[in-house]
C-alpha atoms as a PDB file:
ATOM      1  CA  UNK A   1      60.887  88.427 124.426  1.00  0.00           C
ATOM      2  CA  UNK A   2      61.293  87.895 128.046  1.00  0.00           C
ATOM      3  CA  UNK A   3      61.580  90.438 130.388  1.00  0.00           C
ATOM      4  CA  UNK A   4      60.707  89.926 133.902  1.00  0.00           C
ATOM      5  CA  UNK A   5      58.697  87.444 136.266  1.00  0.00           C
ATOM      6  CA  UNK A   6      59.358  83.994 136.802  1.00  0.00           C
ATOM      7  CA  UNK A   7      58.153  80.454 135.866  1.00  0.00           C
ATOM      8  CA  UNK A   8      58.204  76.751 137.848  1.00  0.00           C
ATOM      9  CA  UNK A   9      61.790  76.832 136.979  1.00  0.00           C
ATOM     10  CA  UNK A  10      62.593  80.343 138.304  1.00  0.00           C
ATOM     11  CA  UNK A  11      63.566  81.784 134.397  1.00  0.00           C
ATOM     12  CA  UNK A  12      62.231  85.160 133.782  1.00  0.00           C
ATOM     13  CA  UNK A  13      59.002  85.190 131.507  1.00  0.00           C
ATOM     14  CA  UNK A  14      57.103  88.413 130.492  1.00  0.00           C
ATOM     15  CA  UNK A  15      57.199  88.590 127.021  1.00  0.00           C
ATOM     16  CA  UNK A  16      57.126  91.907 125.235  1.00  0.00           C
ATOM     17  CA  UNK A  17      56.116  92.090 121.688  1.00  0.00           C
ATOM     18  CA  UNK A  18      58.927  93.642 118.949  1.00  0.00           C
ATOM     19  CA  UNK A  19      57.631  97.166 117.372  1.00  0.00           C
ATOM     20  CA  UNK A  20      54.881  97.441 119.899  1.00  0.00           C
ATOM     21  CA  UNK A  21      53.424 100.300 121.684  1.00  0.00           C
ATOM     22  CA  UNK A  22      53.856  98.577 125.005  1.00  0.00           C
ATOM     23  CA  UNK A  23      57.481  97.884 124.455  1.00  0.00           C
ATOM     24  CA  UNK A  24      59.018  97.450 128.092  1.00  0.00           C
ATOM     25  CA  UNK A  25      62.442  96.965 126.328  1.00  0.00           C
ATOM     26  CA  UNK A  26      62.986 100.683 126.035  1.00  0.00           C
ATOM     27  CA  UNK A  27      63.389 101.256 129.701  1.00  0.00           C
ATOM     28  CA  UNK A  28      66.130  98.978 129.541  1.00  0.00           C
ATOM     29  CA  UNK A  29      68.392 100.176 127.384  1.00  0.00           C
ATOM     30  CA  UNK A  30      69.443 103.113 128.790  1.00  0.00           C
ATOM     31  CA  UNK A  31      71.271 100.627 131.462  1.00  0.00           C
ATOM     32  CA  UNK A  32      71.965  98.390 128.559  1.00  0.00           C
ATOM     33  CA  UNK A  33      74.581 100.730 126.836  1.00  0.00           C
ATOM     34  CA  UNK A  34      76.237 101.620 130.179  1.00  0.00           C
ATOM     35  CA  UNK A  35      76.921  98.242 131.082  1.00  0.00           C
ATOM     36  CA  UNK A  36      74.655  98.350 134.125  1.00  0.00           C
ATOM     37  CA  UNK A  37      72.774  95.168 133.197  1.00  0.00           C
ATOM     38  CA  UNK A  38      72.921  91.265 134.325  1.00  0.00           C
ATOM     39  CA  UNK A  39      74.232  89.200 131.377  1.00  0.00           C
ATOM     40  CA  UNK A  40      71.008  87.668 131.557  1.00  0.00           C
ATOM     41  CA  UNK A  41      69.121  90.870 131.141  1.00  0.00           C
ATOM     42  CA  UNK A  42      72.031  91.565 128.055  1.00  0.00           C
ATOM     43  CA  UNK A  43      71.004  88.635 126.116  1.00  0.00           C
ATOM     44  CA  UNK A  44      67.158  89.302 126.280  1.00  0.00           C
ATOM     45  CA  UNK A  45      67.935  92.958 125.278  1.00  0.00           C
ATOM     46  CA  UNK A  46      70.155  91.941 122.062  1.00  0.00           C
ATOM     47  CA  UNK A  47      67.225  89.494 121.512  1.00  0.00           C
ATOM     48  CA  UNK A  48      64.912  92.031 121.306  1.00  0.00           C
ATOM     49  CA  UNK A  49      66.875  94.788 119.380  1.00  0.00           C
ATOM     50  CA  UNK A  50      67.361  91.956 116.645  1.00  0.00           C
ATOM     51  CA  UNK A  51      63.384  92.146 115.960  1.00  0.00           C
ATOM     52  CA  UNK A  52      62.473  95.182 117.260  1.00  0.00           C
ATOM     53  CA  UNK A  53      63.523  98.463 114.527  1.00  0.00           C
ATOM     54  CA  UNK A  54      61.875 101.200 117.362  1.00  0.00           C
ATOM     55  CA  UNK A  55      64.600 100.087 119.847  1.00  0.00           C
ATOM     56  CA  UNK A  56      67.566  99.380 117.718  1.00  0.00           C
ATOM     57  CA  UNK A  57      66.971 103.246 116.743  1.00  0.00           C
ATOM     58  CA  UNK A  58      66.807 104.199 120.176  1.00  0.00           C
ATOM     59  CA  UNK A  59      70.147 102.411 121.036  1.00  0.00           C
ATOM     60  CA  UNK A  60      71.864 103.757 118.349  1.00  0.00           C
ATOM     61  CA  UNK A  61      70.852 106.980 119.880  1.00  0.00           C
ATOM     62  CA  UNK A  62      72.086 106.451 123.136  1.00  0.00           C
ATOM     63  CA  UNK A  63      74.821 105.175 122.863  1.00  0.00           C
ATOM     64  CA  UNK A  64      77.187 108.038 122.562  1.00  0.00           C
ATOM     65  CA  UNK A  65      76.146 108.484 126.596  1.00  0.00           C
ATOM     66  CA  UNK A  66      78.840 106.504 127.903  1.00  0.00           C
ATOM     67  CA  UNK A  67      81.275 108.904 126.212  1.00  0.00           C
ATOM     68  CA  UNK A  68      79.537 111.804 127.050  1.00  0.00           C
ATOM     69  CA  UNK A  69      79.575 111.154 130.932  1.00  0.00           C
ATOM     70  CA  UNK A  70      82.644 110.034 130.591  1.00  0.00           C
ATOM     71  CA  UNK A  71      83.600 113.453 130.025  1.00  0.00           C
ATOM     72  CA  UNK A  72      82.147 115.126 133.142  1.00  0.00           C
ATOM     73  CA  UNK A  73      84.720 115.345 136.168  1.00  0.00           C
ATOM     74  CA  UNK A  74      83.942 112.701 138.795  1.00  0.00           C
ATOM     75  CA  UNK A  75      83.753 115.680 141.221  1.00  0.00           C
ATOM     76  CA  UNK A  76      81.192 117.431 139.349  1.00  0.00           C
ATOM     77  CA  UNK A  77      79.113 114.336 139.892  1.00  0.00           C
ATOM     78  CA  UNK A  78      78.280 115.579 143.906  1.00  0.00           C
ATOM     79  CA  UNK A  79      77.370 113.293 147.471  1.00  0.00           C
ATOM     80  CA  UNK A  80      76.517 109.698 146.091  1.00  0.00           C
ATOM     81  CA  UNK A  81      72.357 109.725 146.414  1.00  0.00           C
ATOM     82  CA  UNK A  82      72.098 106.509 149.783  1.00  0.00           C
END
Protein backbone atom coordinates (compact mmCIF):
# COMPACT_ATOMS: atom_id res chain seq x y z
CA UNK A 1 0.00 0.00 0.00
CA UNK A 2 1.21 3.40 -0.73
CA UNK A 3 0.92 6.10 1.43
CA UNK A 4 3.17 8.97 1.24
CA UNK A 5 6.68 10.06 -0.28
CA UNK A 6 7.57 10.20 -3.72
CA UNK A 7 9.53 8.33 -6.46
CA UNK A 8 11.58 9.55 -9.91
CA UNK A 9 8.17 9.97 -11.26
CA UNK A 10 6.71 12.06 -8.39
CA UNK A 11 3.89 9.01 -7.38
CA UNK A 12 3.56 8.57 -3.73
CA UNK A 13 5.45 5.38 -2.36
CA UNK A 14 5.51 4.34 1.37
CA UNK A 15 4.06 1.19 1.57
CA UNK A 16 2.24 0.07 4.68
CA UNK A 17 1.70 -3.52 5.33
CA UNK A 18 -2.29 -4.85 5.68
CA UNK A 19 -3.06 -6.15 9.46
CA UNK A 20 0.14 -4.69 10.76
CA UNK A 21 1.01 -3.04 13.93
CA UNK A 22 2.52 -0.11 12.10
CA UNK A 23 -0.53 0.48 10.03
CA UNK A 24 -0.31 4.30 8.93
CA UNK A 25 -3.72 3.73 7.16
CA UNK A 26 -5.64 4.27 10.35
CA UNK A 27 -4.82 7.90 10.63
CA UNK A 28 -6.38 8.29 7.45
CA UNK A 29 -9.56 7.26 7.69
CA UNK A 30 -10.99 9.41 9.93
CA UNK A 31 -10.64 12.08 6.86
CA UNK A 32 -11.51 9.24 4.60
CA UNK A 33 -15.24 8.93 5.73
CA UNK A 34 -15.72 12.73 5.81
CA UNK A 35 -14.73 13.22 2.42
CA UNK A 36 -11.69 15.30 3.36
CA UNK A 37 -9.28 13.27 1.22
CA UNK A 38 -7.56 13.70 -2.44
CA UNK A 39 -9.04 11.06 -4.79
CA UNK A 40 -5.67 9.88 -4.91
CA UNK A 41 -5.38 9.41 -1.21
CA UNK A 42 -9.27 7.64 -1.67
CA UNK A 43 -8.06 5.01 -3.90
CA UNK A 44 -4.97 3.98 -1.75
CA UNK A 45 -7.33 3.93 1.31
CA UNK A 46 -10.07 1.52 -0.44
CA UNK A 47 -6.89 -0.39 -1.50
CA UNK A 48 -5.92 -0.92 1.76
CA UNK A 49 -9.32 -1.58 3.54
CA UNK A 50 -9.73 -4.43 0.81
CA UNK A 51 -6.67 -6.37 2.59
CA UNK A 52 -6.50 -4.96 5.71
CA UNK A 53 -9.62 -6.58 8.35
CA UNK A 54 -8.15 -4.05 11.46
CA UNK A 55 -9.13 -1.02 9.29
CA UNK A 56 -12.20 -2.11 7.50
CA UNK A 57 -13.47 -2.56 11.30
CA UNK A 58 -12.38 0.73 12.17
CA UNK A 59 -14.25 2.35 9.17
CA UNK A 60 -17.22 0.66 9.78
CA UNK A 61 -16.95 2.29 13.10
CA UNK A 62 -16.59 5.63 12.05
CA UNK A 63 -18.56 6.08 9.79
CA UNK A 64 -21.73 7.08 11.47
CA UNK A 65 -19.48 10.54 12.21
CA UNK A 66 -20.57 12.32 9.29
CA UNK A 67 -24.15 11.98 10.55
CA UNK A 68 -23.41 12.67 13.88
CA UNK A 69 -21.75 16.16 13.19
CA UNK A 70 -24.08 16.69 10.94
CA UNK A 71 -26.36 17.07 13.70
CA UNK A 72 -24.55 19.75 15.74
CA UNK A 73 -25.69 23.46 14.85
CA UNK A 74 -23.07 25.18 12.68
CA UNK A 75 -23.08 27.87 15.43
CA UNK A 76 -22.24 25.57 18.10
CA UNK A 77 -19.14 24.85 16.09
CA UNK A 78 -17.37 28.50 17.47
CA UNK A 79 -14.43 31.11 15.67
CA UNK A 80 -12.91 28.93 12.75
CA UNK A 81 -9.25 27.83 14.43
CA UNK A 82 -6.60 30.32 11.52
Amino acid sequence: MVLAGESAGGAVTRTVPADGPGCRARFLLGAYVLGGLSEQEEVVVEAHLSRCARCRVECEELACMPGWLNLIPPDEFGEPIA
